[in-house]
Protein backbone atom coordinates (compact mmCIF):
# COMPACT_ATOMS: atom_id res chain seq x y z
CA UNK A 1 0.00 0.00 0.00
CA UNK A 2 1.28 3.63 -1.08
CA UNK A 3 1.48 6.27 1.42
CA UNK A 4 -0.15 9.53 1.31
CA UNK A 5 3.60 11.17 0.81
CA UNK A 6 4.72 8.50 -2.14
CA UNK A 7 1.21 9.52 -3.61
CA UNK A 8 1.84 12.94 -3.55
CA UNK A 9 5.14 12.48 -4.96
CA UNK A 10 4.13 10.70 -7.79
CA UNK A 11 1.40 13.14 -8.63
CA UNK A 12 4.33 15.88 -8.68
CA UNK A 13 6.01 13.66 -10.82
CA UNK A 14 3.57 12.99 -13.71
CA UNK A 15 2.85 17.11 -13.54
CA UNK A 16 6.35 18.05 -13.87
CA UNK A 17 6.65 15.80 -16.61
CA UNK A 18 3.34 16.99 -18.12
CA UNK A 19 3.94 19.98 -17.76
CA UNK A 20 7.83 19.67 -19.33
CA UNK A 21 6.37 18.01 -22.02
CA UNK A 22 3.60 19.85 -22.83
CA UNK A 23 4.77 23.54 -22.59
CA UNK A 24 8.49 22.49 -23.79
CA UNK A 25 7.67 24.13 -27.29
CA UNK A 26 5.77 26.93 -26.11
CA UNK A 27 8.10 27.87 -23.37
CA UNK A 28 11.38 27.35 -25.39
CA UNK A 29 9.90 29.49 -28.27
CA UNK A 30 8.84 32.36 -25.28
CA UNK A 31 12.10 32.07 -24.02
CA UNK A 32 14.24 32.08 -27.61
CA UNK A 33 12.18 34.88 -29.10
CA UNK A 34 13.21 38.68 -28.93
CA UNK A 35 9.99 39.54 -28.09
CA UNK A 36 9.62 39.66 -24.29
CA UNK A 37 5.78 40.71 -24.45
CA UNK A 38 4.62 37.10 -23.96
CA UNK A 39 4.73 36.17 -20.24
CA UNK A 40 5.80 32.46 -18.86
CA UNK A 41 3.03 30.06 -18.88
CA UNK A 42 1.76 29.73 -15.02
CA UNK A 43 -0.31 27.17 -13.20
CA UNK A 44 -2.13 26.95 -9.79
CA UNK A 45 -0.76 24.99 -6.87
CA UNK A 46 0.44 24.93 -2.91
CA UNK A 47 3.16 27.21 -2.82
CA UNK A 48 4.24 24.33 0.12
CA UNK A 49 4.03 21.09 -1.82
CA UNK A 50 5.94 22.59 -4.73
CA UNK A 51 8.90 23.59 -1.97
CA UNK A 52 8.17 19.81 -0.56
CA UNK A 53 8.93 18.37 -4.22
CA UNK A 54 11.82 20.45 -5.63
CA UNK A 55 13.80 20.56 -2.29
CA UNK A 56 13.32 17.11 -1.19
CA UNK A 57 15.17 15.54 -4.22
CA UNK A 58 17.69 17.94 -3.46
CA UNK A 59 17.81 17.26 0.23
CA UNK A 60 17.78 20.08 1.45
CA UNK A 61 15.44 22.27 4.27
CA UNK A 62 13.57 25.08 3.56
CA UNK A 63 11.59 27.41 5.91
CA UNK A 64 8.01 29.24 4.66
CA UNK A 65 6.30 31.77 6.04
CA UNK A 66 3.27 31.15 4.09
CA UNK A 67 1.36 27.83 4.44
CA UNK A 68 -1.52 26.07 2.41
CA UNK A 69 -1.79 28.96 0.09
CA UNK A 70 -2.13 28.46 -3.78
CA UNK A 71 -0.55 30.74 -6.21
CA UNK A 72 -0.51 31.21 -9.60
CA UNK A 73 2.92 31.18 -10.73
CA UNK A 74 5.07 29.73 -13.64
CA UNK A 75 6.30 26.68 -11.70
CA UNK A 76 7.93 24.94 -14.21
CA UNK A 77 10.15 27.39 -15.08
CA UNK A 78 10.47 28.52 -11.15
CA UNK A 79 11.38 24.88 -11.11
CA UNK A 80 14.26 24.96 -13.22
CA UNK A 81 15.48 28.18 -11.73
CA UNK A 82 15.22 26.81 -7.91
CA UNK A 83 17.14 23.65 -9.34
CA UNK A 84 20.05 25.89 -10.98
CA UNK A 85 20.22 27.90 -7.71
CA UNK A 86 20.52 24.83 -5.38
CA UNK A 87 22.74 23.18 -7.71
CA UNK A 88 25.34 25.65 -7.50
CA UNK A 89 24.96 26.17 -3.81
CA UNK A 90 25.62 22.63 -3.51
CA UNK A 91 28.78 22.47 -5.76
CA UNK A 92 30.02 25.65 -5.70
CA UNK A 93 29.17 26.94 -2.07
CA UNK A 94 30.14 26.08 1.70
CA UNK A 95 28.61 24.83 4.54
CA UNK A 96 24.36 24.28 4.23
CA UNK A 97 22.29 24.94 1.78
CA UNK A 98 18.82 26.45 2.66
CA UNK A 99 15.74 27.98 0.87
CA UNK A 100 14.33 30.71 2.87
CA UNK A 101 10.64 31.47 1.26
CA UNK A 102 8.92 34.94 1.83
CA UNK A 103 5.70 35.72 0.44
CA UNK A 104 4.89 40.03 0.54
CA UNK A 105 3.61 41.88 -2.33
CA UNK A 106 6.04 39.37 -4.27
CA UNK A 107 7.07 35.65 -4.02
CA UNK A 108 10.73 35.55 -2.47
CA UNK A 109 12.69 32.23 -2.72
CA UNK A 110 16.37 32.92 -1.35
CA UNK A 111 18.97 30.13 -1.66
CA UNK A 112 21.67 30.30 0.97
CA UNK A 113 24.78 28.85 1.46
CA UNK A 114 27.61 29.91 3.85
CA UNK A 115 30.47 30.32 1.26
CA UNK A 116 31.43 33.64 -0.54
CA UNK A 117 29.96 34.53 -4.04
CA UNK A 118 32.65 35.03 -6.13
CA UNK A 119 33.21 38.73 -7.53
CA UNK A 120 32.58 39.57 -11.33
CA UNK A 121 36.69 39.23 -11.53
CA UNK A 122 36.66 35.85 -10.38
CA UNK A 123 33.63 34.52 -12.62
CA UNK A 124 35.10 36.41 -15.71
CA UNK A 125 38.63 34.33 -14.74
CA UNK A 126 36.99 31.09 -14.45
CA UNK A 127 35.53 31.02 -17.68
CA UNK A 128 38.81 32.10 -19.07
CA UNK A 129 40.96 29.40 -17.68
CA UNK A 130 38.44 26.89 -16.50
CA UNK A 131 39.21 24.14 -14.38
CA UNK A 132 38.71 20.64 -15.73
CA UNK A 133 36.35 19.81 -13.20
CA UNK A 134 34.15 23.27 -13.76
CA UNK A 135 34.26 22.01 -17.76
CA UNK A 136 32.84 18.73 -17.28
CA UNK A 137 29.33 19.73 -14.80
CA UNK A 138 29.25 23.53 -15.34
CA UNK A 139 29.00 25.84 -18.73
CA UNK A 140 28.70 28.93 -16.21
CA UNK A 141 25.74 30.17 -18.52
CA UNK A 142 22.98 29.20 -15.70
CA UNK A 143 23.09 32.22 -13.54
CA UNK A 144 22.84 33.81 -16.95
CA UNK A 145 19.69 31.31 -18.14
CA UNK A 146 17.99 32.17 -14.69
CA UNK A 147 18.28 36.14 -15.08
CA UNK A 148 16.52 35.81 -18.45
CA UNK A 149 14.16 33.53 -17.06
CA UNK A 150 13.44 35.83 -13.81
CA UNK A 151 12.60 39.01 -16.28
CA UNK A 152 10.11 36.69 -18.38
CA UNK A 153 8.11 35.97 -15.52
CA UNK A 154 8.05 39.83 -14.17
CA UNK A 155 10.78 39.04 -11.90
CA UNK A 156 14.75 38.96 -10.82
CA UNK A 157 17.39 37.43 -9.64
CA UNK A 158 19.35 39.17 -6.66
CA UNK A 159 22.97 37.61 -5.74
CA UNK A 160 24.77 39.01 -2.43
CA UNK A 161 28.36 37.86 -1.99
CA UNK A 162 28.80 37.35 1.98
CA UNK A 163 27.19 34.86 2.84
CA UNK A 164 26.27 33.41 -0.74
CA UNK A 165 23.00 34.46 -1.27
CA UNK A 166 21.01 34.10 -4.24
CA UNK A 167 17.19 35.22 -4.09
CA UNK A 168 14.42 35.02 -7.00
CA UNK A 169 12.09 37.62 -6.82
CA UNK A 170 8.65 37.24 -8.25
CA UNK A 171 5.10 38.61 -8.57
CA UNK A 172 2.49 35.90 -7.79
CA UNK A 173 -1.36 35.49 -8.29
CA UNK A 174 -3.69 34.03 -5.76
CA UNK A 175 -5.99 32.23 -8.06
CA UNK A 176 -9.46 32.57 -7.86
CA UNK A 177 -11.83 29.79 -6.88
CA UNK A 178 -14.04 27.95 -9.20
């Protein structure tokens, strides 16, 4: 017999990949066309089971102020950005990695770590003379990719050096009931 959480988690599962499959095209053509005009496609869920899914298979903690509430946002793309974020944390970064989620007039996600962000210096020099191990698992275009992603969906990314903190910064709807 399933439990309630392996339910749950397979019903994220089969909507991220509905989701990946089915807005793939769109999305790719939003996000490769010159035309910013055409906002991020966004669905409804709980703000807390989305957290639940991305961070668990990234085991990691996050703290949320908000609880229970649905929001219309573009999670998929959210998704991806969260992943990027926690990613480099992870590799990159020092000591724990934690999500810290504020919700204000806009959606907050910050990704913390207790390293030092490297200055604009250091990131130009890596990509200049890369190590092998940064060649093989990084490009060092996804900070890039997330920026560009932030601005489609209304948003931004904010970095602070000491500690490493990276925060996405959205606007959010509360959807309204059927």
């Amino acid at each position: 017999m399933t439990s309630p959480e392996d339910t749950q988690g397979a019903v994220w599962r089969l909507i991220s990949d509905y989701q990946r499959l089915s807005q793939l095209t769109q999305n790719s053509k939003i996000y490769l066309n010159s035309d910013q005009s055409e906002p991020l496609l966004k669905q409804k869920a709980s703000l807390e089971e989305w957290l639940d899914h991305v961070c668990d298979k990234h085991n990691i903690e996050y703290q949320c102020e908000a609880s229970e509430v649905e929001l219309s946002l573009p999670y998929y793309w959210l998704t991806m950005c969260l992943d990027n974020l926690i990613k480099n944390a992870k590799q990159h970064g020092q000591g724990e990695v934690l999500v810290k989620v504020t919700l204000g007039d806009k959606l907050t996600i910050e990704v913390q770590d207790e390293g030092q962000f490297p200055s604009w210096i250091q990131r130009l020099m890596s990509r200049v003379t890369p190590s092998t191990a940064h060649k093989q698992d990084n490009m060092g275009i996804g900070l890039t990719i997330v920026e560009h992603l932030m601005k489609q969906a209304n948003g931004r990314l904010i970095i602070f050096r000491n500690p490493t903190r990276c925060i996405l910064e959205v606007a959010y709807e509360h959807p309204i009931a059927d």
